[in-house]
Structures are given as structure tokens and as C-alpha cells.
C-alpha atoms as a PDB file:
ATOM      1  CA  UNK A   1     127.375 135.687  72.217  1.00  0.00           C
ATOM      2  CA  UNK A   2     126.194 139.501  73.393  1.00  0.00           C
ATOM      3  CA  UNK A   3     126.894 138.505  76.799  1.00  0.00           C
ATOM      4  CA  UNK A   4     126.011 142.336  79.043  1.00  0.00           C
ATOM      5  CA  UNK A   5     127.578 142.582  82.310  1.00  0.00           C
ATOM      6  CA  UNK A   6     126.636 145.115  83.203  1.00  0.00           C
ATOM      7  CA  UNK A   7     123.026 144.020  83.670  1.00  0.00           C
ATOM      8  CA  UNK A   8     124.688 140.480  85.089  1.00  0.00           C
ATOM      9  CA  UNK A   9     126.722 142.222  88.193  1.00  0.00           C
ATOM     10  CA  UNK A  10     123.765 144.939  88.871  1.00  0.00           C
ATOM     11  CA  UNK A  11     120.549 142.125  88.813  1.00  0.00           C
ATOM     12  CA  UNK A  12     123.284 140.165  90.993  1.00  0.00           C
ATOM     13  CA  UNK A  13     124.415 142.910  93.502  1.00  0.00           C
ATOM     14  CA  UNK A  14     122.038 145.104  93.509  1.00  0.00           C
ATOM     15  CA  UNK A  15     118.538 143.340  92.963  1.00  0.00           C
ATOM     16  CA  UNK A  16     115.685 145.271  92.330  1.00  0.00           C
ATOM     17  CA  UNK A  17     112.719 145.324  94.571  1.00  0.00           C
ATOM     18  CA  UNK A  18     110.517 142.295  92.136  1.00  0.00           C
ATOM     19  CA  UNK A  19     113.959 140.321  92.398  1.00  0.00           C
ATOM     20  CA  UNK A  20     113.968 140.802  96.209  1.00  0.00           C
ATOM     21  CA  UNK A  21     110.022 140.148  96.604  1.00  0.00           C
ATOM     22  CA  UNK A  22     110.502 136.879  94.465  1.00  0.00           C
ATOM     23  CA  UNK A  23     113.437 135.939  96.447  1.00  0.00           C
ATOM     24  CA  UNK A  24     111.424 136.724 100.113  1.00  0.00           C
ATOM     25  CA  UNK A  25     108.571 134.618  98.703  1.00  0.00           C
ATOM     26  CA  UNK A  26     110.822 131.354  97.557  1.00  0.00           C
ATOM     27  CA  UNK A  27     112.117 131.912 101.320  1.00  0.00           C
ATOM     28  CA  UNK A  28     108.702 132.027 102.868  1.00  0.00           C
ATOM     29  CA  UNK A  29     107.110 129.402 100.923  1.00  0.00           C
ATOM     30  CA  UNK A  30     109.677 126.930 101.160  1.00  0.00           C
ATOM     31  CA  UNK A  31     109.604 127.321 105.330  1.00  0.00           C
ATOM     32  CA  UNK A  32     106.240 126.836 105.686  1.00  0.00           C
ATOM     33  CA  UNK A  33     105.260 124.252 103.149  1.00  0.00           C
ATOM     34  CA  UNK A  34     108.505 122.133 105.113  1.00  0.00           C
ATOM     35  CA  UNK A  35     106.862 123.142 108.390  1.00  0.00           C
ATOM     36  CA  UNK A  36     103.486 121.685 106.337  1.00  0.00           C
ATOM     37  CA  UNK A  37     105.125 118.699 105.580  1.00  0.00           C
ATOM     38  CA  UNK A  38     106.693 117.636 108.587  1.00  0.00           C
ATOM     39  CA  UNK A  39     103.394 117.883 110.534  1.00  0.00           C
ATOM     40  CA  UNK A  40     101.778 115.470 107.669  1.00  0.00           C
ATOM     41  CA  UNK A  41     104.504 113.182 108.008  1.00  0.00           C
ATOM     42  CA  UNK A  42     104.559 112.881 111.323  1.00  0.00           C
ATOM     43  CA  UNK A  43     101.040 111.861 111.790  1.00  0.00           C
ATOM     44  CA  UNK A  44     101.150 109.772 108.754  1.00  0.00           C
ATOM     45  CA  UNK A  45     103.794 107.584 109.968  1.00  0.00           C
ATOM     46  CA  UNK A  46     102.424 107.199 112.994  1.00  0.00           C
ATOM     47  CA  UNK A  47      98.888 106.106 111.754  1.00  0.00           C
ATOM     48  CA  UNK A  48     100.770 103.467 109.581  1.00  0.00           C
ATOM     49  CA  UNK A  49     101.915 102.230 112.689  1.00  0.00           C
ATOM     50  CA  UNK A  50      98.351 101.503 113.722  1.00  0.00           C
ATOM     51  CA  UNK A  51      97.113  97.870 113.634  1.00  0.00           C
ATOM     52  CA  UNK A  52      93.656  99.786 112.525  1.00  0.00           C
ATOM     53  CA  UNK A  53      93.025  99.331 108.883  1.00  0.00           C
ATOM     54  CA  UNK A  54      90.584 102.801 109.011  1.00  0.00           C
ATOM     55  CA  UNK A  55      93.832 104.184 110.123  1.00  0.00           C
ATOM     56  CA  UNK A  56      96.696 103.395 108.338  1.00  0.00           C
ATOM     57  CA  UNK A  57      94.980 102.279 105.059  1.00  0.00           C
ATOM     58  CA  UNK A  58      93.745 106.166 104.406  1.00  0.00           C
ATOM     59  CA  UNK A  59      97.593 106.904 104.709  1.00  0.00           C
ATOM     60  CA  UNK A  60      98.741 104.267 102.902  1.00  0.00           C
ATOM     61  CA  UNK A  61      96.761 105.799  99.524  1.00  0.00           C
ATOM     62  CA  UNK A  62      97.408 109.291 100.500  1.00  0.00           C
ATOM     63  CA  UNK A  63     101.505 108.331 100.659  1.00  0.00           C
ATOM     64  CA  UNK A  64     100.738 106.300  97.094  1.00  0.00           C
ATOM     65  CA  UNK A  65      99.143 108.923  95.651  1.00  0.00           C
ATOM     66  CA  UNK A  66     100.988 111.491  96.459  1.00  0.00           C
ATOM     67  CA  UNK A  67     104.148 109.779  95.564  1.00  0.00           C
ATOM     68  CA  UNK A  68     102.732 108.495  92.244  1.00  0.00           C
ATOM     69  CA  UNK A  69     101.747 111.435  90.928  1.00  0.00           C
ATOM     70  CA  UNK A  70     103.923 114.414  89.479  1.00  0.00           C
ATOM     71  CA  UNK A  71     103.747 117.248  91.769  1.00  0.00           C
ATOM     72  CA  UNK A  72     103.602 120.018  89.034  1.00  0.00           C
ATOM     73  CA  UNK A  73      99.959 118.362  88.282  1.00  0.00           C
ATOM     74  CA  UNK A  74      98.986 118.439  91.848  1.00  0.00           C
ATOM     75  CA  UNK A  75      99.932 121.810  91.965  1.00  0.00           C
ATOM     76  CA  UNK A  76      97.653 122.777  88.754  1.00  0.00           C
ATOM     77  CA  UNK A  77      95.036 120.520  90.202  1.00  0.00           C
ATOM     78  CA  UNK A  78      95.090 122.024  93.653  1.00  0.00           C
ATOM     79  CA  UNK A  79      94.690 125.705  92.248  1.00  0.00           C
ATOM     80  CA  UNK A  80      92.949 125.477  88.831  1.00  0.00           C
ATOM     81  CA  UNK A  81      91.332 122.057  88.611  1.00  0.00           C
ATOM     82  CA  UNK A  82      88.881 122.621  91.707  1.00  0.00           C
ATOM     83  CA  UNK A  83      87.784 125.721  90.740  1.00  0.00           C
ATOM     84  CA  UNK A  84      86.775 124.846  87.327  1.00  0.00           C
ATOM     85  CA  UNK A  85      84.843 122.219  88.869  1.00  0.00           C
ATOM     86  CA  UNK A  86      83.321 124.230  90.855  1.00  0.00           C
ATOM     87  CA  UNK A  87      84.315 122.591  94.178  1.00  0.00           C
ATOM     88  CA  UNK A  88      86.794 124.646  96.014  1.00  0.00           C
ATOM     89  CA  UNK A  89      88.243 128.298  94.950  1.00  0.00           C
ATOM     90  CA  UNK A  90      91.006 129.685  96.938  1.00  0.00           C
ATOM     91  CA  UNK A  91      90.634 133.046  97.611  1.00  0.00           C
ATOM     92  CA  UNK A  92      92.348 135.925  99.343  1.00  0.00           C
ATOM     93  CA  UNK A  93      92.772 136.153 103.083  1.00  0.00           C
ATOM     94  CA  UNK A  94      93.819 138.381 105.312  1.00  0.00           C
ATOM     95  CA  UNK A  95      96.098 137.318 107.606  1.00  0.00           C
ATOM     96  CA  UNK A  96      97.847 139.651 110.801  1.00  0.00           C
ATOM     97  CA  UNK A  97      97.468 142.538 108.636  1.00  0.00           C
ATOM     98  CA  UNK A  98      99.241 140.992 105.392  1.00  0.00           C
ATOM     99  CA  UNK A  99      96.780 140.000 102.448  1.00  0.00           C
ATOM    100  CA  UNK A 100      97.889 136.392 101.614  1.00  0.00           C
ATOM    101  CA  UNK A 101      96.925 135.593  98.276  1.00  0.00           C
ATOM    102  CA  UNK A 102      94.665 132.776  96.813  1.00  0.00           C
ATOM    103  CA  UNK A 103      97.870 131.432  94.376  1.00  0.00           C
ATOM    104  CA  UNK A 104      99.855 131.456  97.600  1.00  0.00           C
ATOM    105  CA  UNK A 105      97.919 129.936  99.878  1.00  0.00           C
ATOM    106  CA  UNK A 106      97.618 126.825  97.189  1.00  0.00           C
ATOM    107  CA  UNK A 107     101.152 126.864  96.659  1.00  0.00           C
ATOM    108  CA  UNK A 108     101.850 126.219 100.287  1.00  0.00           C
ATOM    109  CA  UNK A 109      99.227 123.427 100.828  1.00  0.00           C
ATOM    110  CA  UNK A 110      99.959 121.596  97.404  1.00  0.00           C
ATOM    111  CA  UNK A 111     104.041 121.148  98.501  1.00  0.00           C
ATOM    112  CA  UNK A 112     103.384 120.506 101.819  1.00  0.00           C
ATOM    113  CA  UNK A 113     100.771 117.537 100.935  1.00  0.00           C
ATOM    114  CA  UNK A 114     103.592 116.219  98.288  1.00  0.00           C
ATOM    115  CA  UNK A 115     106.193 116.172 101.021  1.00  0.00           C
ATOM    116  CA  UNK A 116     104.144 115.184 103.688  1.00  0.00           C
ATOM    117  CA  UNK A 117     103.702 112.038 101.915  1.00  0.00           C
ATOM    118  CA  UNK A 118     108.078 111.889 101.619  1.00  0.00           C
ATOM    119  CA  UNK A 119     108.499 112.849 104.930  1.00  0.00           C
ATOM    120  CA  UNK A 120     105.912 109.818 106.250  1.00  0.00           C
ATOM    121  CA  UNK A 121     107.884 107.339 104.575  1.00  0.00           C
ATOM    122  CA  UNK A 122     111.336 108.960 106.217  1.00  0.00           C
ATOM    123  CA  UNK A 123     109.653 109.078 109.478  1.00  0.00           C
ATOM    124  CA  UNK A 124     108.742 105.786 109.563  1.00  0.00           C
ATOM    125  CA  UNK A 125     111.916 104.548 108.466  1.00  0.00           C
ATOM    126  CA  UNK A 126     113.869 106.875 111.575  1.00  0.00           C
ATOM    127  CA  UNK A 127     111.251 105.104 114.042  1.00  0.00           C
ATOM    128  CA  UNK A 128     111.771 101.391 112.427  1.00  0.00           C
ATOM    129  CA  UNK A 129     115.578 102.248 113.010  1.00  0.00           C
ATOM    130  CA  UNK A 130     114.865 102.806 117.180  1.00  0.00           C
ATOM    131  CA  UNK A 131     115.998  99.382 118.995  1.00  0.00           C
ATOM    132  CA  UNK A 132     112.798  97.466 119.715  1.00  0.00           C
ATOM    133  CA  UNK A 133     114.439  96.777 123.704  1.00  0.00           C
ATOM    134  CA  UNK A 134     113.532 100.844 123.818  1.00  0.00           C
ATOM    135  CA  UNK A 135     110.205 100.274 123.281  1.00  0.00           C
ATOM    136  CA  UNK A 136     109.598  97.211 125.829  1.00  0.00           C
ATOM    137  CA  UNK A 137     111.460  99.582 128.568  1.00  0.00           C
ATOM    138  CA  UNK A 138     109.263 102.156 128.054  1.00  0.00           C
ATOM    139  CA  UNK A 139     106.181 100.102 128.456  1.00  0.00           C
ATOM    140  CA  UNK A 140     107.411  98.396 131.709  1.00  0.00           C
ATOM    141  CA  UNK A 141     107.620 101.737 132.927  1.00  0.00           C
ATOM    142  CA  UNK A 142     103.916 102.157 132.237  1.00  0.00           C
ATOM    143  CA  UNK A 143     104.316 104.430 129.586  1.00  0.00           C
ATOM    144  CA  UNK A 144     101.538 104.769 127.191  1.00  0.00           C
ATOM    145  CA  UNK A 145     102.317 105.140 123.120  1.00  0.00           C
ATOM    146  CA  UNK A 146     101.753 109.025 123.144  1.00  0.00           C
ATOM    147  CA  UNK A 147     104.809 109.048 125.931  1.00  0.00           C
ATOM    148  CA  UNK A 148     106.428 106.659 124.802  1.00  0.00           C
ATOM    149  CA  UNK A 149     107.164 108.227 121.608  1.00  0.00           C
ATOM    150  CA  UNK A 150     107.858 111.714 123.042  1.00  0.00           C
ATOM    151  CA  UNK A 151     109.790 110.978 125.438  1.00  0.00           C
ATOM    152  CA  UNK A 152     111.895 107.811 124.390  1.00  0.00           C
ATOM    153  CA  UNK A 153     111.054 107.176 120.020  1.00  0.00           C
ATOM    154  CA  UNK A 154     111.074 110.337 118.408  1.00  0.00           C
ATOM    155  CA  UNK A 155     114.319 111.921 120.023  1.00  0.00           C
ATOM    156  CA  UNK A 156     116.351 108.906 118.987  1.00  0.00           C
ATOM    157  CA  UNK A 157     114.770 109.090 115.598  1.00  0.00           C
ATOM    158  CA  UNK A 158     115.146 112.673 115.075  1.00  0.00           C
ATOM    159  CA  UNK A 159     118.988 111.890 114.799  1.00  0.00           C
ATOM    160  CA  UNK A 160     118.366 109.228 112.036  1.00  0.00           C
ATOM    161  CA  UNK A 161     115.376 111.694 110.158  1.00  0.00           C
ATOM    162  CA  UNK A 162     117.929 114.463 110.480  1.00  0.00           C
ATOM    163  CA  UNK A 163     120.010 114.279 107.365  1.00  0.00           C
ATOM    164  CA  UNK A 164     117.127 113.031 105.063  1.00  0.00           C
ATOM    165  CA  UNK A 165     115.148 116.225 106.815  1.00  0.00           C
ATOM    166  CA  UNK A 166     117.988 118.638 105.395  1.00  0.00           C
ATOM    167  CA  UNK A 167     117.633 117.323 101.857  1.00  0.00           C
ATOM    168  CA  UNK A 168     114.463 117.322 101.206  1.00  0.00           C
ATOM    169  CA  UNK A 169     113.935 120.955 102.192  1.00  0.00           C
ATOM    170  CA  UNK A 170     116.992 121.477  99.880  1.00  0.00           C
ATOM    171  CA  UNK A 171     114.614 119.728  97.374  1.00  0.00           C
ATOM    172  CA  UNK A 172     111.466 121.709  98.562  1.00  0.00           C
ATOM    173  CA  UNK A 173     114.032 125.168  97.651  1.00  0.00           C
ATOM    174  CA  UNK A 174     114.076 124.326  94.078  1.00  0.00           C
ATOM    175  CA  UNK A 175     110.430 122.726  93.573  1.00  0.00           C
ATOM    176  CA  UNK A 176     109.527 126.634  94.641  1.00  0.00           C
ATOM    177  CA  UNK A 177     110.236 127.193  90.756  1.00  0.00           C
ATOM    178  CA  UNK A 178     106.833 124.947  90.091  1.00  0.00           C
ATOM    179  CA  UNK A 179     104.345 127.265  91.856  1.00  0.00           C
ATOM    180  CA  UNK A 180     105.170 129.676  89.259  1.00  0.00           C
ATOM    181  CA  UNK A 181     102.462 127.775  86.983  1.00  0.00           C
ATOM    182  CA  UNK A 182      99.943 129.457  88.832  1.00  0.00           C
ATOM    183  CA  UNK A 183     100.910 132.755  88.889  1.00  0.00           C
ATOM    184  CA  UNK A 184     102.866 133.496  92.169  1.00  0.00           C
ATOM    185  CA  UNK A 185     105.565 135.380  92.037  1.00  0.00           C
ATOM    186  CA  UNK A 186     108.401 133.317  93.526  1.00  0.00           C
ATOM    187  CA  UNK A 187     112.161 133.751  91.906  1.00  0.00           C
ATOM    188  CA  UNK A 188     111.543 132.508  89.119  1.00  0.00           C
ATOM    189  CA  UNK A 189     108.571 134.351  87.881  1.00  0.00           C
ATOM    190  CA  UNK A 190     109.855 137.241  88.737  1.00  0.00           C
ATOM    191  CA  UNK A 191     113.018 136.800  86.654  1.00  0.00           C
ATOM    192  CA  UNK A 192     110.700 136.309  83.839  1.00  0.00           C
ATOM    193  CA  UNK A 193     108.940 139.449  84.667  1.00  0.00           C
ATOM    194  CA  UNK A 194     112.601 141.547  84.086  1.00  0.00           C
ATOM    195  CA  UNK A 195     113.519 138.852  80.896  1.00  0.00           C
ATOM    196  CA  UNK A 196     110.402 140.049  78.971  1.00  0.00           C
ATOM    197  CA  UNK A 197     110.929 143.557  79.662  1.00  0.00           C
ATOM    198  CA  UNK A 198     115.040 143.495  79.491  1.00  0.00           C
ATOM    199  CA  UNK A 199     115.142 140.679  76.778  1.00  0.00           C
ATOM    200  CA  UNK A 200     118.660 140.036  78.357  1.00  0.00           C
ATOM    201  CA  UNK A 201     117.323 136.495  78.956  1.00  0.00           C
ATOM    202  CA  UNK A 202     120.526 134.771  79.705  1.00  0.00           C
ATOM    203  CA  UNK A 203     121.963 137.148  81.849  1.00  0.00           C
ATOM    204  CA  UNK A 204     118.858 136.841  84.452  1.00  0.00           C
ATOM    205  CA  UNK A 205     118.501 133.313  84.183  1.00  0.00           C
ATOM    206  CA  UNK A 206     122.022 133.303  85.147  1.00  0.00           C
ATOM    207  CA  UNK A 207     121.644 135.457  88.098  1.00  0.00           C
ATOM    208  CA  UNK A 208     118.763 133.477  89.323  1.00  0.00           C
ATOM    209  CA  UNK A 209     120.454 130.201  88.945  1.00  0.00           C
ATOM    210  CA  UNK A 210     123.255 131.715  91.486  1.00  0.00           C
ATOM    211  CA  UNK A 211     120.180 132.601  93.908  1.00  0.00           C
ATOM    212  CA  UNK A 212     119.428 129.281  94.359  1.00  0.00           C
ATOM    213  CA  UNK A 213     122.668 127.808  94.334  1.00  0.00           C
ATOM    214  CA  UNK A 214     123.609 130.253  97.078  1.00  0.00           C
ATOM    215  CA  UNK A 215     120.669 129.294  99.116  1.00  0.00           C
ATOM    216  CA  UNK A 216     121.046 125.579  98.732  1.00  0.00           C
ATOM    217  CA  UNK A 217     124.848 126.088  99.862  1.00  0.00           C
ATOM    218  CA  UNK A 218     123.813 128.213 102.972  1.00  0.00           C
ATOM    219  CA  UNK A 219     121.132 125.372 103.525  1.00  0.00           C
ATOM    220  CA  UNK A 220     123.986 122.816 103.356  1.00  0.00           C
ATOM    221  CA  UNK A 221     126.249 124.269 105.833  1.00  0.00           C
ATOM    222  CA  UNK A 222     123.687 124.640 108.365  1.00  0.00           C
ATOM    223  CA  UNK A 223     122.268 121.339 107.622  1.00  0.00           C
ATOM    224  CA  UNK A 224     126.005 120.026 108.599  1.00  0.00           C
ATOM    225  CA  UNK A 225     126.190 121.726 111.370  1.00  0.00           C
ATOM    226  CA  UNK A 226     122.436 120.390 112.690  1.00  0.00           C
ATOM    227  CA  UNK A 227     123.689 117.157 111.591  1.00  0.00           C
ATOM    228  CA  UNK A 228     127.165 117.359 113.599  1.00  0.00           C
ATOM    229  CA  UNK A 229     125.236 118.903 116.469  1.00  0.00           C
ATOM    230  CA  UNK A 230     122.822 115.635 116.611  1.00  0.00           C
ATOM    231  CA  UNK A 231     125.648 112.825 115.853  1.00  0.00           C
ATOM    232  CA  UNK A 232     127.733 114.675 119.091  1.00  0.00           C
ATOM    233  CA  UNK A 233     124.817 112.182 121.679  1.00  0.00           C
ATOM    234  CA  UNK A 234     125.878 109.178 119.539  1.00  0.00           C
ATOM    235  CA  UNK A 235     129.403 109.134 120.316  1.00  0.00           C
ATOM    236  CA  UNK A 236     130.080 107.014 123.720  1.00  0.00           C
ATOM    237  CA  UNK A 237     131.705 108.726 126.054  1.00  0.00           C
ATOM    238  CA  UNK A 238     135.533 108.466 126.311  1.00  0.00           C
ATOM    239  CA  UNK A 239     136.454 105.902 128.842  1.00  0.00           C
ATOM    240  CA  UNK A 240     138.688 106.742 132.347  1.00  0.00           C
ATOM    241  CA  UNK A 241     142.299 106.298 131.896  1.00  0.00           C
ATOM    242  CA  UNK A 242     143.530 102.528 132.960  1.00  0.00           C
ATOM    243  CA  UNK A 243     145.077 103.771 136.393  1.00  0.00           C
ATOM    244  CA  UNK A 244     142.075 105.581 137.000  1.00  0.00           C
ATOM    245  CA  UNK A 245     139.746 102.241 136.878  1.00  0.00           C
ATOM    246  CA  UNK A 246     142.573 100.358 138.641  1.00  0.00           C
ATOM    247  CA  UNK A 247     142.753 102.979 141.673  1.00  0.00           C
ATOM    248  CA  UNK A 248     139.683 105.384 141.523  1.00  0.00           C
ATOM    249  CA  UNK A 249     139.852 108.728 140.699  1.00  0.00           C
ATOM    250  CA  UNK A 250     139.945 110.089 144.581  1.00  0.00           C
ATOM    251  CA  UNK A 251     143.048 107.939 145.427  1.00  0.00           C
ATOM    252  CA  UNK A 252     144.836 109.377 142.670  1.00  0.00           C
ATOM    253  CA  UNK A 253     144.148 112.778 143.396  1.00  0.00           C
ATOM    254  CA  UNK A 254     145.774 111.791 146.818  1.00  0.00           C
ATOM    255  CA  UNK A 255     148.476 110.385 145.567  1.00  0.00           C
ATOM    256  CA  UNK A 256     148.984 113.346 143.110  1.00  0.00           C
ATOM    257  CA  UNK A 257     148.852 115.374 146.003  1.00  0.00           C
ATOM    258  CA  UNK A 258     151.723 113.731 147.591  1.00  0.00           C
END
């Protein structure tokens, strides 16, 4: 094998500017189709909680849907499929001064549908998982469901959505590859921009598989950390010392004094 490594160590450690724009885009994308999908999935889930069937039986098909079909097709769907059908086209916008392109823009919407429909199901599940006794207190205090689950719900399921959260943006990193179907130019693409001009094809793919696994990693310790920053409420707090309960803490400070 002709293995170069020269061009290995220089694409690695000193990207070019098309590696650096493909990397920036994976970056951006990834946030906002997450931000995309958490906003889905929260209202999802909490339609499904509705007794309603013109409520929770549009999310039901959206989550079945959504699930049941393979998201490369609802990419190529999204982006080519309704414009040759002459229903919707997306085109350029302009957007605080930065063009966002047409590919872009359906790159963002098509993952953040597909894991809105994830993150509905994981939502739910963190909300089943609050004691039902939470619930009933809230409403004696005459709280009504939008309080109720801001105030009491949702921050004790946060610590229960938490971990599922961090994985499936570590998930949302890699499905960034997909959008390259349609012609934006995420990591991926862009390392087949250099292959076809470089022909050093397994040196780049090699470089690009270390971008990825070094954002995943980076992900994962900061996802640990959220996670051990969450878990830190669940702990009970460390009962008083035996003497202490016995006594009371004043009389042994007197007594300490002494």
C-alpha cells in the first residue's frame, strides 16, 4: 500500500480552508437541526399527552412516519422530491448578512423533523418517569398544566432526558455525512472535493474519520460532565452526625466551646 504521509499529517494539522468550511458547517448544522429537534419533541410529547384525538393522533403519524422511514430518503425527498413536483423549492435566503443556501436550509429542517420525532418519544418517556404524587401536588396548589410542567415536570425530567439528549446529538454529528446527497458541503463532501483532485483517497478519508471521532469524543466528555452536573440534585443529602440529632447542633457547639 502507497500509504503518503505527508499529505496524512498536513490535511490533519494543517487543514485547508474547504476542510475547515466543511468542518464549520458539520458544526453548525448539527447545533441547529438538535436545537430543531428538541423544540419538535417537546411539543410532540406533550400533544401525545392530550386526551384530544385532533391532537395527539397528528403526532402519533408524524412520530410513525418519521421513525419508519430512512432518513437519507427524507432528506432527498425534502430537497429534490418537492421541487420536481413542483410544490415547494428551497431557495436562497439571506439571513443577518450571511447568504444561507437552499441545500442548507433543507438539510437543517429534514434532521431536525427526523429527530424531532426521536426526541418525542424520549421526552415522553423522561415525563412518564416523573412520580405521579408530583403531579397531584402541583394541582392542589392550583397549578394549571402549562405551570405545572415548567415549574415541577420538565426539570425533573430533564435529568432522566439528559443522557439520551447527549447521544442522539452524538448520532445527529455523524448523520451530517447524509446531507451531502444534496450537495452541501459538510465534512464529508468536502473531503471528496480534495480526493478527486489529490486521488490520495485513503489518506483523506482517514483524516476525516479522525474529525469526527474527535468531535464525538469532545461531545462525550462534555456530555459526562452535563450528565454528572444533573445527577449532583439526585443524591440525598448526607445526614447530621448521630450526636448531632441526639443533642442539636447549638448545644454541641457549646459544649465544644467548653
Amino acid at each position: 500500500m502507497n500509504f503518503n504521509w505527508d499529505v496524512f499529517w498536513q490535511y490533519l494539522l494543517q487543514p485547508s480552508g474547504v476542510y475547515l468550511t466543511g468542518l464549520w458547517l458539520t458544526c453548525v448544522i448539527s447545533v441547529l437541526a438538535m436545537l430543531l429537534g428538541c423544540v419538535l419533541g417537546l411539543a410532540a410529547a406533550l400533544l401525545r399527552l392530550s386526551k384530544n384525538p385532533l391532537l395527539h393522533l397528528p403526532v402519533r403519524f408524524y412520530v410513525w412516519l418519521m421513525r419508519g422511514t430512512p432518513l437519507l430518503v427524507q432528506i432527498v425527498f425534502l430537497y429534490t422530491a418537492l421541487a420536481a413536483g413542483g410544490i415547494f423549492r428551497f431557495e436562497d435566503i439571506e439571513l443577518f448578512g450571511l447568504i444561507v443556501p437552499g441545500n442548507v436550509q433543507a438539510a437543517i429542517i429534514a434532521l431536525g423533523l427526523n429527530e424531532g420525532a426521536y426526541m418525542a418519544e424520549i421526552i415522553r418517556a423522561g415525563i412518564g418517569a416523573v412520580d405521579k404524587g408530583q403531579y397531584e401536588a402541583g394541582r392542589c396548589l392550583g397549578m394549571g398544566f402549562a405551570k405545572l410542567m415548567r415549574r415541577i415536570v420538565l426539570p425533573q425530567a430533564f435529568r432522566v432526558i439528559v443522557p439520551a439528549l447527549g447521544n442522539e446529538f452524538n448520532v445527529m454529528l455523524k448523520n451530517t455525512t447524509l446531507v451531502s446527497v444534496i450537495g452541501v458541503q459538510e465534512l464529508l463532501l468536502s473531503t471528496q472535493m480534495i480526493t478527486s483532485a489529490t486521488f490520495r483517497v485513503f489518506e483523506l478519508y482517514l483524516v476525516v474519520a479522525l474529525y469526527f471521532l474527535t468531535l464525538t469524543t469532545l461531545w462525550g466528555f462534555f456530555q459526562r460532565w452535563l450528565e454528572k452536573r444533573f445527577s449532583q440534585s439526585d443524591r440525598p443529602d448526607t445526614p447530621p452526625p448521630a450526636a448531632s440529632r441526639m443533642f442539636g447542633r447549638s448545644t454541641l457547639k457549646l459544649l465544644r466551646g467548653r
